[in-house]
N, C-alpha and C. Protein backbone atom coordinates (compact mmCIF):
# COMPACT_ATOMS: atom_id res chain seq x y z
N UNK A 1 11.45 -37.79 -38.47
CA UNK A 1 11.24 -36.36 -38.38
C UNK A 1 12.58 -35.65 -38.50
N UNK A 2 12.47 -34.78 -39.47
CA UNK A 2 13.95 -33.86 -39.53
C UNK A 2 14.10 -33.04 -38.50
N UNK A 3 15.25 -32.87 -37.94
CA UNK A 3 15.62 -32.12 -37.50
C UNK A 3 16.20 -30.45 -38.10
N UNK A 4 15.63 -29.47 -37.35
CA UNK A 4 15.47 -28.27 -37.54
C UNK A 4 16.58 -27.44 -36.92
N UNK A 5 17.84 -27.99 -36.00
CA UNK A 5 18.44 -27.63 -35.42
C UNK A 5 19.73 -28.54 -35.39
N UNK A 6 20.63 -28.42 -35.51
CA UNK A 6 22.12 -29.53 -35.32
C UNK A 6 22.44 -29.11 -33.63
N UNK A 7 23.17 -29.96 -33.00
CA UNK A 7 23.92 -29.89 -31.89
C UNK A 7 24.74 -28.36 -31.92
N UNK A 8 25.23 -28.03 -32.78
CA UNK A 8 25.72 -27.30 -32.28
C UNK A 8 25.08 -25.62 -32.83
N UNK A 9 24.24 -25.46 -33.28
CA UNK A 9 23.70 -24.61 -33.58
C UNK A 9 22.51 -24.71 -32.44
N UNK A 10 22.45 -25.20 -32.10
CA UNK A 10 21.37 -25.40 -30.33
C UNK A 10 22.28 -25.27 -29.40
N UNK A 11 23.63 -25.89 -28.83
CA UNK A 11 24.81 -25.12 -28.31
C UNK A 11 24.90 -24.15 -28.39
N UNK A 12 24.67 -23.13 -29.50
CA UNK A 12 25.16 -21.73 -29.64
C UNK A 12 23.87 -20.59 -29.25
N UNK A 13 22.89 -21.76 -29.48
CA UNK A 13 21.41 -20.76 -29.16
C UNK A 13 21.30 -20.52 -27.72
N UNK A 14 21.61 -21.80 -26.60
CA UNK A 14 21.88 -21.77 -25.61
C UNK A 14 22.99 -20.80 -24.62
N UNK A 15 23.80 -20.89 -25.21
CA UNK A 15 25.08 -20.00 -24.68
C UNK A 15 25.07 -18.35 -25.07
N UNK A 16 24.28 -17.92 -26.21
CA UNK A 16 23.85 -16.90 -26.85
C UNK A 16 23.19 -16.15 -25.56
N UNK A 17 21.83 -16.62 -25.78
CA UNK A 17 20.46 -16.45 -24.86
C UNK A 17 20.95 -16.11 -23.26
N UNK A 18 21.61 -17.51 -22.91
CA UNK A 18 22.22 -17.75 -21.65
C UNK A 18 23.06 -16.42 -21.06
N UNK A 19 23.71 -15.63 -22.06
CA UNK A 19 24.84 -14.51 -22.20
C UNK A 19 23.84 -13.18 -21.90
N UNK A 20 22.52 -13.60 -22.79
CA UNK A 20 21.69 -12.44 -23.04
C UNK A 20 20.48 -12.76 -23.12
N UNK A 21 19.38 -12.82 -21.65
CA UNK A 21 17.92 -13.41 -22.25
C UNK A 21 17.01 -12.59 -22.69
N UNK A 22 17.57 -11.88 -23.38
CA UNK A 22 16.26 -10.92 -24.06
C UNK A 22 15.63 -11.10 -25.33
N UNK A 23 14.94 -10.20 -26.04
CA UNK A 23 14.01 -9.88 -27.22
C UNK A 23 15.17 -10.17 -28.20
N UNK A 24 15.79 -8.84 -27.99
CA UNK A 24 16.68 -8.97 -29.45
C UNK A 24 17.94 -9.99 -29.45
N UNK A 25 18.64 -10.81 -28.14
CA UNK A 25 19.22 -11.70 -28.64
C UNK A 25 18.42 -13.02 -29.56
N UNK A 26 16.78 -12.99 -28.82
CA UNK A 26 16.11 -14.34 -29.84
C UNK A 26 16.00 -13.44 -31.61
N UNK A 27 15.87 -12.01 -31.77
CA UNK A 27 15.49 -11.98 -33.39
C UNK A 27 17.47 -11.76 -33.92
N UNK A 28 18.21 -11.55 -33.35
CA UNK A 28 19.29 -11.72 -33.78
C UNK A 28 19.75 -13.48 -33.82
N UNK A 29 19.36 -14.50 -33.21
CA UNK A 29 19.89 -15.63 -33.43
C UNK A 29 18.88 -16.00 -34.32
N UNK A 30 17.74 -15.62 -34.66
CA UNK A 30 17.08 -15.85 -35.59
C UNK A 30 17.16 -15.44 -37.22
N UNK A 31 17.85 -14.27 -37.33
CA UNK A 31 18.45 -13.62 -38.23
C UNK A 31 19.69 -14.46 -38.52
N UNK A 32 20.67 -14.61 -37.79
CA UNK A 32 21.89 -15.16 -38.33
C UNK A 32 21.16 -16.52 -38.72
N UNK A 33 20.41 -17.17 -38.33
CA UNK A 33 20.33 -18.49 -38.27
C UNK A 33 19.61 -19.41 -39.65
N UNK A 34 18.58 -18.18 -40.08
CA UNK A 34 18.03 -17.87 -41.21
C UNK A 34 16.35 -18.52 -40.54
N UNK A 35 16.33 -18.38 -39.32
CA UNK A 35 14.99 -19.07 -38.79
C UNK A 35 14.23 -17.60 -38.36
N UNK A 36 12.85 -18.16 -37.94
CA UNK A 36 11.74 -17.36 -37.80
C UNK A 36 11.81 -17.05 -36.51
N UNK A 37 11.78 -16.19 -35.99
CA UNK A 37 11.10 -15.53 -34.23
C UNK A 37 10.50 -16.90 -33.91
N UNK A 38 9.61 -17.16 -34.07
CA UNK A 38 8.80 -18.63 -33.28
C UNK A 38 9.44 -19.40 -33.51
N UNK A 39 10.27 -19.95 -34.31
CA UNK A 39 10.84 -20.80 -34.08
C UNK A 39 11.65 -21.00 -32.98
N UNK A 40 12.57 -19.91 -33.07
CA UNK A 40 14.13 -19.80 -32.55
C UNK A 40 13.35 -20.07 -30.59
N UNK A 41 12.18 -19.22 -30.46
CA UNK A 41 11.61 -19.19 -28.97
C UNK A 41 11.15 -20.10 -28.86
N UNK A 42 10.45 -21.38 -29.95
CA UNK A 42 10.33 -22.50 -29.41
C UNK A 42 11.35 -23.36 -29.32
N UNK A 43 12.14 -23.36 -30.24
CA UNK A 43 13.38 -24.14 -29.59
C UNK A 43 13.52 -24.10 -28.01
N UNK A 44 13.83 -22.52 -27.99
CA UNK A 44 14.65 -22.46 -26.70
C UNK A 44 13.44 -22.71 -25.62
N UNK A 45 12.14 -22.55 -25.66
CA UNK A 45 11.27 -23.18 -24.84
C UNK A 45 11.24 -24.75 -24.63
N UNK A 46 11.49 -25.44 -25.73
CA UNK A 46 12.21 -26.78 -25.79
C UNK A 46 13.11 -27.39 -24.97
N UNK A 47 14.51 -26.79 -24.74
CA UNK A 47 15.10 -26.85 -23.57
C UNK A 47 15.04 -25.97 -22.83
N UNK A 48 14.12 -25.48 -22.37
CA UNK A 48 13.45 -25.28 -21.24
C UNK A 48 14.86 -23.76 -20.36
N UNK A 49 15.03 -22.91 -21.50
CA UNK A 49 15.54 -22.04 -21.14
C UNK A 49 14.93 -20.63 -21.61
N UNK A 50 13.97 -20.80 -22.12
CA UNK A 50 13.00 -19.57 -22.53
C UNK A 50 12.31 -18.63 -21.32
N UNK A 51 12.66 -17.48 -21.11
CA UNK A 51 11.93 -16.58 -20.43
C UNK A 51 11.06 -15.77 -21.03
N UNK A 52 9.74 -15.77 -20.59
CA UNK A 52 8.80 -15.52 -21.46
C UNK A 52 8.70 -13.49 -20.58
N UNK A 53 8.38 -12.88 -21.61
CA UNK A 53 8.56 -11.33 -21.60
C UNK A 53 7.34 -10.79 -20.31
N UNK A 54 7.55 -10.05 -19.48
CA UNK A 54 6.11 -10.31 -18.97
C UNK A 54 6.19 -8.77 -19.30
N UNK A 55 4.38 -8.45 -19.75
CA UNK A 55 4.03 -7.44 -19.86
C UNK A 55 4.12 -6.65 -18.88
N UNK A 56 3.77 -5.47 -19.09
CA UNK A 56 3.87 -3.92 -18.25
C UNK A 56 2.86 -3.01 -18.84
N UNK A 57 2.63 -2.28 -18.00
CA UNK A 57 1.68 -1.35 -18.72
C UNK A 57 2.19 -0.15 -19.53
N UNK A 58 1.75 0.98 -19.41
CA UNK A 58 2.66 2.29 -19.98
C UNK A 58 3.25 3.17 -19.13
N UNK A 59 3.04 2.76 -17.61
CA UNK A 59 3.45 2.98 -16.57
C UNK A 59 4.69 2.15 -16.10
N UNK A 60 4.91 0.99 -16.64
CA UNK A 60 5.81 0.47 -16.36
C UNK A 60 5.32 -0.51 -15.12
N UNK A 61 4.09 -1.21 -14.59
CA UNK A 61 3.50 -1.40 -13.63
C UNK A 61 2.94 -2.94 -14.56
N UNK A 62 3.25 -4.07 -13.17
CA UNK A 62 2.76 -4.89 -13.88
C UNK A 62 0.72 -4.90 -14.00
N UNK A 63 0.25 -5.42 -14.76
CA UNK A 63 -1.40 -5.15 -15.12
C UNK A 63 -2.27 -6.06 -14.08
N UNK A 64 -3.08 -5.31 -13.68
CA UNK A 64 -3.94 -5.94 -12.91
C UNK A 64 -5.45 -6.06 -13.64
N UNK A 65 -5.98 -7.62 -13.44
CA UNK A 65 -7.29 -7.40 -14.16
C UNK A 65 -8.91 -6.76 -13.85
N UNK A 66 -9.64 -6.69 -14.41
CA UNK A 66 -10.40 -6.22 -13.23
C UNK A 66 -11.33 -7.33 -12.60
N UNK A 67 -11.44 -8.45 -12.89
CA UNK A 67 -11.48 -9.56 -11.82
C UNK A 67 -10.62 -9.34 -10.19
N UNK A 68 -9.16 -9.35 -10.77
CA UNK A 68 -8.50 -8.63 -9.64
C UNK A 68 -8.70 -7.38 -8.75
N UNK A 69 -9.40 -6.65 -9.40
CA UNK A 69 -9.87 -5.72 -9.13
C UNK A 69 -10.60 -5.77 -7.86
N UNK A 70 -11.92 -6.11 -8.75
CA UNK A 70 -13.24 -6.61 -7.86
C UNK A 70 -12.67 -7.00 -6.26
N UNK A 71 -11.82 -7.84 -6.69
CA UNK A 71 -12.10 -9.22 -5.95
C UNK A 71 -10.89 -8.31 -3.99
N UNK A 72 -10.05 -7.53 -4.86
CA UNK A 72 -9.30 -6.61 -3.95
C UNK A 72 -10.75 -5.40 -3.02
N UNK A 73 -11.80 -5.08 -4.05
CA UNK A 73 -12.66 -4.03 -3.10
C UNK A 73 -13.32 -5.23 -2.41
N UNK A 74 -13.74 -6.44 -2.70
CA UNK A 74 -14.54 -7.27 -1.54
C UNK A 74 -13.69 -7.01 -0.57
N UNK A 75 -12.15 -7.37 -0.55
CA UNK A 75 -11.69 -7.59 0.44
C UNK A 75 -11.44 -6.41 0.99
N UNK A 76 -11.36 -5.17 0.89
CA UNK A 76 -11.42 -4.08 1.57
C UNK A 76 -12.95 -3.31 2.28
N UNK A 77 -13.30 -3.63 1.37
CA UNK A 77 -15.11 -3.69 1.76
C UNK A 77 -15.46 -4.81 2.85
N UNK A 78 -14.97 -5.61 3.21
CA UNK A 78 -15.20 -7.31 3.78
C UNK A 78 -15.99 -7.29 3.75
N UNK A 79 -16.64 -7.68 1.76
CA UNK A 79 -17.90 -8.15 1.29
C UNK A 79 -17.34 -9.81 0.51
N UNK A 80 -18.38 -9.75 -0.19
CA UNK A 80 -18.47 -11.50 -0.65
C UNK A 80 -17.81 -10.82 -2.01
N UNK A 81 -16.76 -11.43 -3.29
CA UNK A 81 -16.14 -11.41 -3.85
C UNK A 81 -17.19 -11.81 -5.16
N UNK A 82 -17.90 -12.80 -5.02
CA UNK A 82 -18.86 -13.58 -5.93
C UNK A 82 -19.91 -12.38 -6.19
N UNK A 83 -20.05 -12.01 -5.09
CA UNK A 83 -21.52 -11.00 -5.33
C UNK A 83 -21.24 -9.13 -5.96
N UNK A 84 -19.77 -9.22 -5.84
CA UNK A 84 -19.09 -8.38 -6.98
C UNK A 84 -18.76 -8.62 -8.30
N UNK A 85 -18.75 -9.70 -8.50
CA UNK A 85 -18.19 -9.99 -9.72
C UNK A 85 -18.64 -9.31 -10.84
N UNK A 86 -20.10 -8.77 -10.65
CA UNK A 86 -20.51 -8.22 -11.85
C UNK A 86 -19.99 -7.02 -12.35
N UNK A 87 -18.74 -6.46 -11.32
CA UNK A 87 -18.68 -5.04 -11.32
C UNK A 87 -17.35 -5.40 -12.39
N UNK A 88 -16.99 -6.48 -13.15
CA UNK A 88 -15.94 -6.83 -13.85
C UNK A 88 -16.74 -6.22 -15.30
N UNK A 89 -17.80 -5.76 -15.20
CA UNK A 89 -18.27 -5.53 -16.35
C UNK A 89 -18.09 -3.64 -16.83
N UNK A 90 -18.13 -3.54 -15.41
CA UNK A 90 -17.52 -1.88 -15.77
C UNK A 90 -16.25 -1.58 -16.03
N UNK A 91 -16.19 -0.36 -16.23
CA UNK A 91 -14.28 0.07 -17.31
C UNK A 91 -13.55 0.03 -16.51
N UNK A 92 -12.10 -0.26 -16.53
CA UNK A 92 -11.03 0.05 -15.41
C UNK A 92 -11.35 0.89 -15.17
N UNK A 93 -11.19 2.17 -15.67
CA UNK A 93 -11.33 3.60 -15.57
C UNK A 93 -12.15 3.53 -14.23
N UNK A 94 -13.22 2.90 -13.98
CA UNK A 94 -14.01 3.63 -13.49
C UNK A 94 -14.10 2.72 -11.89
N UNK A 95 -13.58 1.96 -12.29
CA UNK A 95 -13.29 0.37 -11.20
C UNK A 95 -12.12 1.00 -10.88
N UNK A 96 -10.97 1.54 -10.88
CA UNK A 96 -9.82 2.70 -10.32
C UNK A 96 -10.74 3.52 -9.42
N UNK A 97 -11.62 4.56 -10.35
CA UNK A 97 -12.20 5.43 -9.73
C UNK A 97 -12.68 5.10 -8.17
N UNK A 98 -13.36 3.55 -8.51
CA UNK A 98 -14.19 3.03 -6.97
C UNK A 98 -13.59 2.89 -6.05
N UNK A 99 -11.74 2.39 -6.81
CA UNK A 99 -11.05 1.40 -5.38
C UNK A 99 -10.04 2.86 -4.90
N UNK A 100 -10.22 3.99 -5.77
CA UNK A 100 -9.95 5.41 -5.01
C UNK A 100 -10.33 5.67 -4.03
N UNK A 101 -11.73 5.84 -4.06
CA UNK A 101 -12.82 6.17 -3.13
C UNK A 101 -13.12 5.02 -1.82
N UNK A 102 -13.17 4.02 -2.50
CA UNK A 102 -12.98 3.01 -1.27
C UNK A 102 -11.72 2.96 -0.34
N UNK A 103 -10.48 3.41 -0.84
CA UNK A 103 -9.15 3.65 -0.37
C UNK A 103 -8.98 4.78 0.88
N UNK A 104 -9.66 5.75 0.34
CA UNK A 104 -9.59 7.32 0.78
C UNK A 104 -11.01 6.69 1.89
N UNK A 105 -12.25 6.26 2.00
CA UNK A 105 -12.97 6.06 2.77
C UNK A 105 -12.40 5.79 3.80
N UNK A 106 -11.47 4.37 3.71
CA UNK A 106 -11.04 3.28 4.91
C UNK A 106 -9.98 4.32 5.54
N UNK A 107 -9.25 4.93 4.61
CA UNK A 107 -8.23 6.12 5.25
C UNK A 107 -8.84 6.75 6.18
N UNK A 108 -10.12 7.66 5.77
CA UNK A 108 -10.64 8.32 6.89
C UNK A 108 -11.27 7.93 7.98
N UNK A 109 -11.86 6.57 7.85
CA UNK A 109 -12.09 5.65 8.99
C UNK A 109 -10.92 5.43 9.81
N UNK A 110 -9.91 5.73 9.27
CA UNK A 110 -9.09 4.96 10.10
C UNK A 110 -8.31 6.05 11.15
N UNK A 111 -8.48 7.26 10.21
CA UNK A 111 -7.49 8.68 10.95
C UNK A 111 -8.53 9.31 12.59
């Protein structure tokens, strides 16, 4: 099997990255290198120095699913989690809306 990388052009991907683990140091070592985006990130997932990007929303907030969702009003509700699940079928939008109202409820229970 050929190799796709020499010692020291994997040295340099390393120490690159290492300097800078972001987006554009992998499409700039990919550019000089004359390799592809996937490549260059599987390499460096290869030796096991790849940080993978984690999403955000448009808020800047990491994403919650609405499984997660659900499964947060059982536990504020201290209902069964299973016997919500179906509510994974309605919109965030509107699964926000509930865990509003469920929020603001327990608030006023509690004041």
């Amino acid at each position: 099997m050929a190799k796709n990388y020499t010692e020291k052009e994997t040295q340099h991907m390393l120490e690159a990255y290492g300097a800078s683990p972001t987006r554009d140091t992998v499409d700039a070592l990919a550019k000089e290198m004359g390799k592809t985006v996937k490549s260059v990130i599987g390499k460096l997932s290869r030796e096991k120095v790849y940080q993978k990007i984690e999403y955000k929303t448009k808020r800047g907030e990491k994403p919650i699913t609405k499984l997660e969702m659900t499964q947060q009003l059982a536990v504020a509700l201290k209902g069964d989690a299973e016997r919500l699940e179906s509510l994974t079928k309605a919109s965030k939008q509107d699964l926000l809306y509930l865990q509003v109202l469920v929020e603001d409820m327990l608030w006023e229970m509690d004041s």
